[in-house]
PDB file of N, CA and C in Angstrom:
ATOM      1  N   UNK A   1       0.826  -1.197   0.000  1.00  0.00           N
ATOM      2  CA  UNK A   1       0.000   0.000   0.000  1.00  0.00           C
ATOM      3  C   UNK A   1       0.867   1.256   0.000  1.00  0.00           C
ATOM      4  N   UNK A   2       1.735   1.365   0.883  1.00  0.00           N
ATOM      5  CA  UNK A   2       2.252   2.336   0.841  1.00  0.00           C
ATOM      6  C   UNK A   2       3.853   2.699  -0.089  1.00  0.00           C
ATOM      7  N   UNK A   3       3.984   1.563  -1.033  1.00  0.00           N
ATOM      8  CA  UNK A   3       4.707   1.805  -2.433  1.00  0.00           C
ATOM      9  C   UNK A   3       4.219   2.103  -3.234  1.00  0.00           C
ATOM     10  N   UNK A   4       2.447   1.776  -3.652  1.00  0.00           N
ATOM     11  CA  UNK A   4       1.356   2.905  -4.342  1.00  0.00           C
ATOM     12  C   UNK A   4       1.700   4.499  -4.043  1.00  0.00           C
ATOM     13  N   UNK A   5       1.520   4.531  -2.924  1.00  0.00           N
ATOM     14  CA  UNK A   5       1.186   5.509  -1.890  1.00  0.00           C
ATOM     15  C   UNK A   5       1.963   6.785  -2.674  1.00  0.00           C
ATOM     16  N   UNK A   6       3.545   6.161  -2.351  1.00  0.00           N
ATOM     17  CA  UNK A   6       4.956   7.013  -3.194  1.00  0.00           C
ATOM     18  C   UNK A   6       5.023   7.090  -4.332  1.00  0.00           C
ATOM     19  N   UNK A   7       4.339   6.040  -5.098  1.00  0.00           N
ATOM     20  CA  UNK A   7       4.394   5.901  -6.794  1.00  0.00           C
ATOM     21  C   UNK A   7       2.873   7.110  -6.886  1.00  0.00           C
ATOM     22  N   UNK A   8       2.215   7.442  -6.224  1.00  0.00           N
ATOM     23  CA  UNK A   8       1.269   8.358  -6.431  1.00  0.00           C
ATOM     24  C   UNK A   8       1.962   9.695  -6.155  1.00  0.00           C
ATOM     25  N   UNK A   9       2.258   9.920  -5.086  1.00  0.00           N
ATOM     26  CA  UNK A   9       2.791  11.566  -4.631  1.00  0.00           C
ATOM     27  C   UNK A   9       4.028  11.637  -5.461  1.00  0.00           C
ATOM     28  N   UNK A  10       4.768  10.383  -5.893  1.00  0.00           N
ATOM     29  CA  UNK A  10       5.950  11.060  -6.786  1.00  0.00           C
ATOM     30  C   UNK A  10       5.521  11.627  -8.690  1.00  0.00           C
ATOM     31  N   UNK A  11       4.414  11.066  -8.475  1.00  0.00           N
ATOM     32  CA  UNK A  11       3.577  11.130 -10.053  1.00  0.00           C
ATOM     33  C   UNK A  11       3.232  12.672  -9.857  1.00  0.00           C
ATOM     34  N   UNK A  12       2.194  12.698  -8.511  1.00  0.00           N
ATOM     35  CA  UNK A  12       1.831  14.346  -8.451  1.00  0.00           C
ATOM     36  C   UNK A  12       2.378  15.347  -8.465  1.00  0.00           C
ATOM     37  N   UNK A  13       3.961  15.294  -7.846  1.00  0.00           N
ATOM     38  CA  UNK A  13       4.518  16.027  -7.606  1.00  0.00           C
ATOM     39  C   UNK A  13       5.511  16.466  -9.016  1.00  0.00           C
ATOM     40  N   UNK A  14       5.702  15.424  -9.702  1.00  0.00           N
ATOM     41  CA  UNK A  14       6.272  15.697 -11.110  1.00  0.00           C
ATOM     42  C   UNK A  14       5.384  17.022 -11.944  1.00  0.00           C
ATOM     43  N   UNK A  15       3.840  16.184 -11.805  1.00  0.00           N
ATOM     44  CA  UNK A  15       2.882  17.239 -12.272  1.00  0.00           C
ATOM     45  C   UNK A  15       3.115  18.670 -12.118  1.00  0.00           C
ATOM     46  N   UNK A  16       2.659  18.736 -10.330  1.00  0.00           N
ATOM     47  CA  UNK A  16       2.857  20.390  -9.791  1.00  0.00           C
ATOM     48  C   UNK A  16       3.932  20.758 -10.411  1.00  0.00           C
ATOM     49  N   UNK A  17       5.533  20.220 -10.447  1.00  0.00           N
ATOM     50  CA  UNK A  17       6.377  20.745 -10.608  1.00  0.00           C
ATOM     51  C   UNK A  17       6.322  21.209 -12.001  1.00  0.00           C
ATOM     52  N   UNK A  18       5.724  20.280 -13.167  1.00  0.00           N
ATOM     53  CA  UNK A  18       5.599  21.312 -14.645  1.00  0.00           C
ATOM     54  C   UNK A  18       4.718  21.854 -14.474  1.00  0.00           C
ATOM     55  N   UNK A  19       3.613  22.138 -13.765  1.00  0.00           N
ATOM     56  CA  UNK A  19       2.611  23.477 -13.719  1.00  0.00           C
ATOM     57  C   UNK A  19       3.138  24.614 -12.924  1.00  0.00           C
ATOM     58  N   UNK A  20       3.657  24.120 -11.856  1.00  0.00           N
ATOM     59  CA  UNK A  20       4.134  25.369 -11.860  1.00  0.00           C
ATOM     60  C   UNK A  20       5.761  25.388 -10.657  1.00  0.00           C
ATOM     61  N   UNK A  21       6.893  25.711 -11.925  1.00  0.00           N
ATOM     62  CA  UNK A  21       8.375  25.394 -11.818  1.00  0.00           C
ATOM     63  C   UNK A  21       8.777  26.016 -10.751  1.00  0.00           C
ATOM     64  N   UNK A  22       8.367  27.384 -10.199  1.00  0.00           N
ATOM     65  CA  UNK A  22       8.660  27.964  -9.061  1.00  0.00           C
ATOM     66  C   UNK A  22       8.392  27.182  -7.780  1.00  0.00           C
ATOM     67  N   UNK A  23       7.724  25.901  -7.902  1.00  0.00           N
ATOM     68  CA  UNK A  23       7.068  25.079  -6.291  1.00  0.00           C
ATOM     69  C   UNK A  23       8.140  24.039  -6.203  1.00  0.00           C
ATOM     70  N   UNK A  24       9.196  24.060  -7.109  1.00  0.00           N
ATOM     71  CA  UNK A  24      10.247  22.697  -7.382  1.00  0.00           C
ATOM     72  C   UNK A  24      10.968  22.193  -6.009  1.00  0.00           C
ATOM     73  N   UNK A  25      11.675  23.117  -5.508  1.00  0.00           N
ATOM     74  CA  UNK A  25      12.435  22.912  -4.850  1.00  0.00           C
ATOM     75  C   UNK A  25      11.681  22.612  -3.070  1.00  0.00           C
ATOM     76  N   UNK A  26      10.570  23.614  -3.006  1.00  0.00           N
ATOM     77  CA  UNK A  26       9.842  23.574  -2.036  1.00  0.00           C
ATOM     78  C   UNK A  26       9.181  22.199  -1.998  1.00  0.00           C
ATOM     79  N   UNK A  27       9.037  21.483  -3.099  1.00  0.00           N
ATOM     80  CA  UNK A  27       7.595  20.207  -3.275  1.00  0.00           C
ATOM     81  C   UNK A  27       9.055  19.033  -3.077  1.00  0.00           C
ATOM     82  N   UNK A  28      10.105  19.409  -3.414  1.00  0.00           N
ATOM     83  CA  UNK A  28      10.927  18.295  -3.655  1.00  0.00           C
ATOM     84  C   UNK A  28      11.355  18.384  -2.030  1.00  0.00           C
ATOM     85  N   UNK A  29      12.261  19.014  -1.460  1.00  0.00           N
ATOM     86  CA  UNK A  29      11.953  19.264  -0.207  1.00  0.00           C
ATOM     87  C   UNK A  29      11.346  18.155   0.622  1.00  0.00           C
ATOM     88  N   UNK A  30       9.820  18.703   0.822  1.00  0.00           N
ATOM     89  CA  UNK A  30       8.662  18.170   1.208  1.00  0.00           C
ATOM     90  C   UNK A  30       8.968  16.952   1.051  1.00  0.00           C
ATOM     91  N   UNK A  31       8.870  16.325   0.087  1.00  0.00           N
ATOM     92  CA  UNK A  31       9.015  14.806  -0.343  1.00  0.00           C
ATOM     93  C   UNK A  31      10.313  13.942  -0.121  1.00  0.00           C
ATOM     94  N   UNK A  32      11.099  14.757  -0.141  1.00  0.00           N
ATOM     95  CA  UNK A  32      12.523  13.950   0.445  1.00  0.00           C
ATOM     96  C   UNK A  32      12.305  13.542   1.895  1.00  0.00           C
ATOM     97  N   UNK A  33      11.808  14.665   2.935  1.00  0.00           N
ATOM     98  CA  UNK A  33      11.506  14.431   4.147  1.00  0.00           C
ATOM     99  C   UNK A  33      10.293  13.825   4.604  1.00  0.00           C
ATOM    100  N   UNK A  34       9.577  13.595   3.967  1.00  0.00           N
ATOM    101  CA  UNK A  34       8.284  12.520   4.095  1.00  0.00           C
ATOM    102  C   UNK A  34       8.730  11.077   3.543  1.00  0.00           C
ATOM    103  N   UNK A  35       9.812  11.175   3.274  1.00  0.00           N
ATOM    104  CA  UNK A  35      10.048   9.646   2.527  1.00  0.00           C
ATOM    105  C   UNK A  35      10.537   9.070   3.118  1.00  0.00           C
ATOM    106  N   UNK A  36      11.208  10.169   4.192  1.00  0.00           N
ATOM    107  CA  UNK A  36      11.915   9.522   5.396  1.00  0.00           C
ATOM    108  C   UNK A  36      11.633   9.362   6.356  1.00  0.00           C
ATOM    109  N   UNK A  37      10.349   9.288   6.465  1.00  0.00           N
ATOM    110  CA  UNK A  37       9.495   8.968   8.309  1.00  0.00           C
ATOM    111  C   UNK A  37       8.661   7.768   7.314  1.00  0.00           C
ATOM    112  N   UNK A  38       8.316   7.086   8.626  1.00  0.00           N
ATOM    113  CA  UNK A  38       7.698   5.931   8.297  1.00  0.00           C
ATOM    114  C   UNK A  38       6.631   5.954   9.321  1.00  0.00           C
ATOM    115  N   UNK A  39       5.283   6.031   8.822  1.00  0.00           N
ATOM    116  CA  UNK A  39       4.555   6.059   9.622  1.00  0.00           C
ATOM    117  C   UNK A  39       3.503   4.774  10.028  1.00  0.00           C
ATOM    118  N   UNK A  40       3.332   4.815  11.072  1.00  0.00           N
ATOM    119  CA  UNK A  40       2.273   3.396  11.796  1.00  0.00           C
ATOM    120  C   UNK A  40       0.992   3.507  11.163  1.00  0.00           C
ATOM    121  N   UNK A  41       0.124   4.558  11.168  1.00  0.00           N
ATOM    122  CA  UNK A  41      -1.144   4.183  10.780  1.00  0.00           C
ATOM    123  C   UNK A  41      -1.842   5.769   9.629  1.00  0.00           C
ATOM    124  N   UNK A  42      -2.300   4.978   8.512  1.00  0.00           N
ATOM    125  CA  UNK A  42      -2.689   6.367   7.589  1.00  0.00           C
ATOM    126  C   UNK A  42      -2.962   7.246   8.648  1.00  0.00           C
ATOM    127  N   UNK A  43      -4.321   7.557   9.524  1.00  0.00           N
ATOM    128  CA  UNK A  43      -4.024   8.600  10.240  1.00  0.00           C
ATOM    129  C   UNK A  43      -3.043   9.377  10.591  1.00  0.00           C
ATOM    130  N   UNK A  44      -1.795   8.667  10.930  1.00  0.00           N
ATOM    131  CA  UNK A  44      -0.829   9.874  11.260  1.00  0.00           C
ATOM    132  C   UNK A  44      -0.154  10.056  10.127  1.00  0.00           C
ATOM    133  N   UNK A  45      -0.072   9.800   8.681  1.00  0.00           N
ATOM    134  CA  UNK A  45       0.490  10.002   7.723  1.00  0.00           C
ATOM    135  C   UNK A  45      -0.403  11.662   7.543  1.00  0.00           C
ATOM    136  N   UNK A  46      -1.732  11.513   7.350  1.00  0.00           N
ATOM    137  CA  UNK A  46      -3.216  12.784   7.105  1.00  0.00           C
ATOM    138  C   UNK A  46      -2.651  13.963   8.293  1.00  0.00           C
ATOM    139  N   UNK A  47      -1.848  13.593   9.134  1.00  0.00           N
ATOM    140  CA  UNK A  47      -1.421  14.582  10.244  1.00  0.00           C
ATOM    141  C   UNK A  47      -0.683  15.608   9.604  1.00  0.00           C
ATOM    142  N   UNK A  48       0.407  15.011   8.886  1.00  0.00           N
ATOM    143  CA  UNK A  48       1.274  15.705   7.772  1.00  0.00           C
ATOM    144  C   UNK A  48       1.043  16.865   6.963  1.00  0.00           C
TER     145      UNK A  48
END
């Protein structure tokens, strides 16, 4: 579930980033450090 999970937010985030190039570094960011917590239950992932 949660290798969907990354294969989804890394799809979205490709998106945002060609709509709009100024959010790149901020969205990539974001996602480097969410990739690196591992969380126990979706709820605390939605905390995020």
């Amino acid at each position: 579930m949660y290798l969907c999970m990354k294969i989804l937010v890394k799809k979205m985030i490709s998106h945002y980033i060609k709509v709009f190039p100024l959010a790149k570094m901020p969205l990539l960011i974001w996602c480097n450090k969410l990739s690196k917590v591992e969380f126990k239950t979706f709820i605390k992932l939605k905390e995020v």
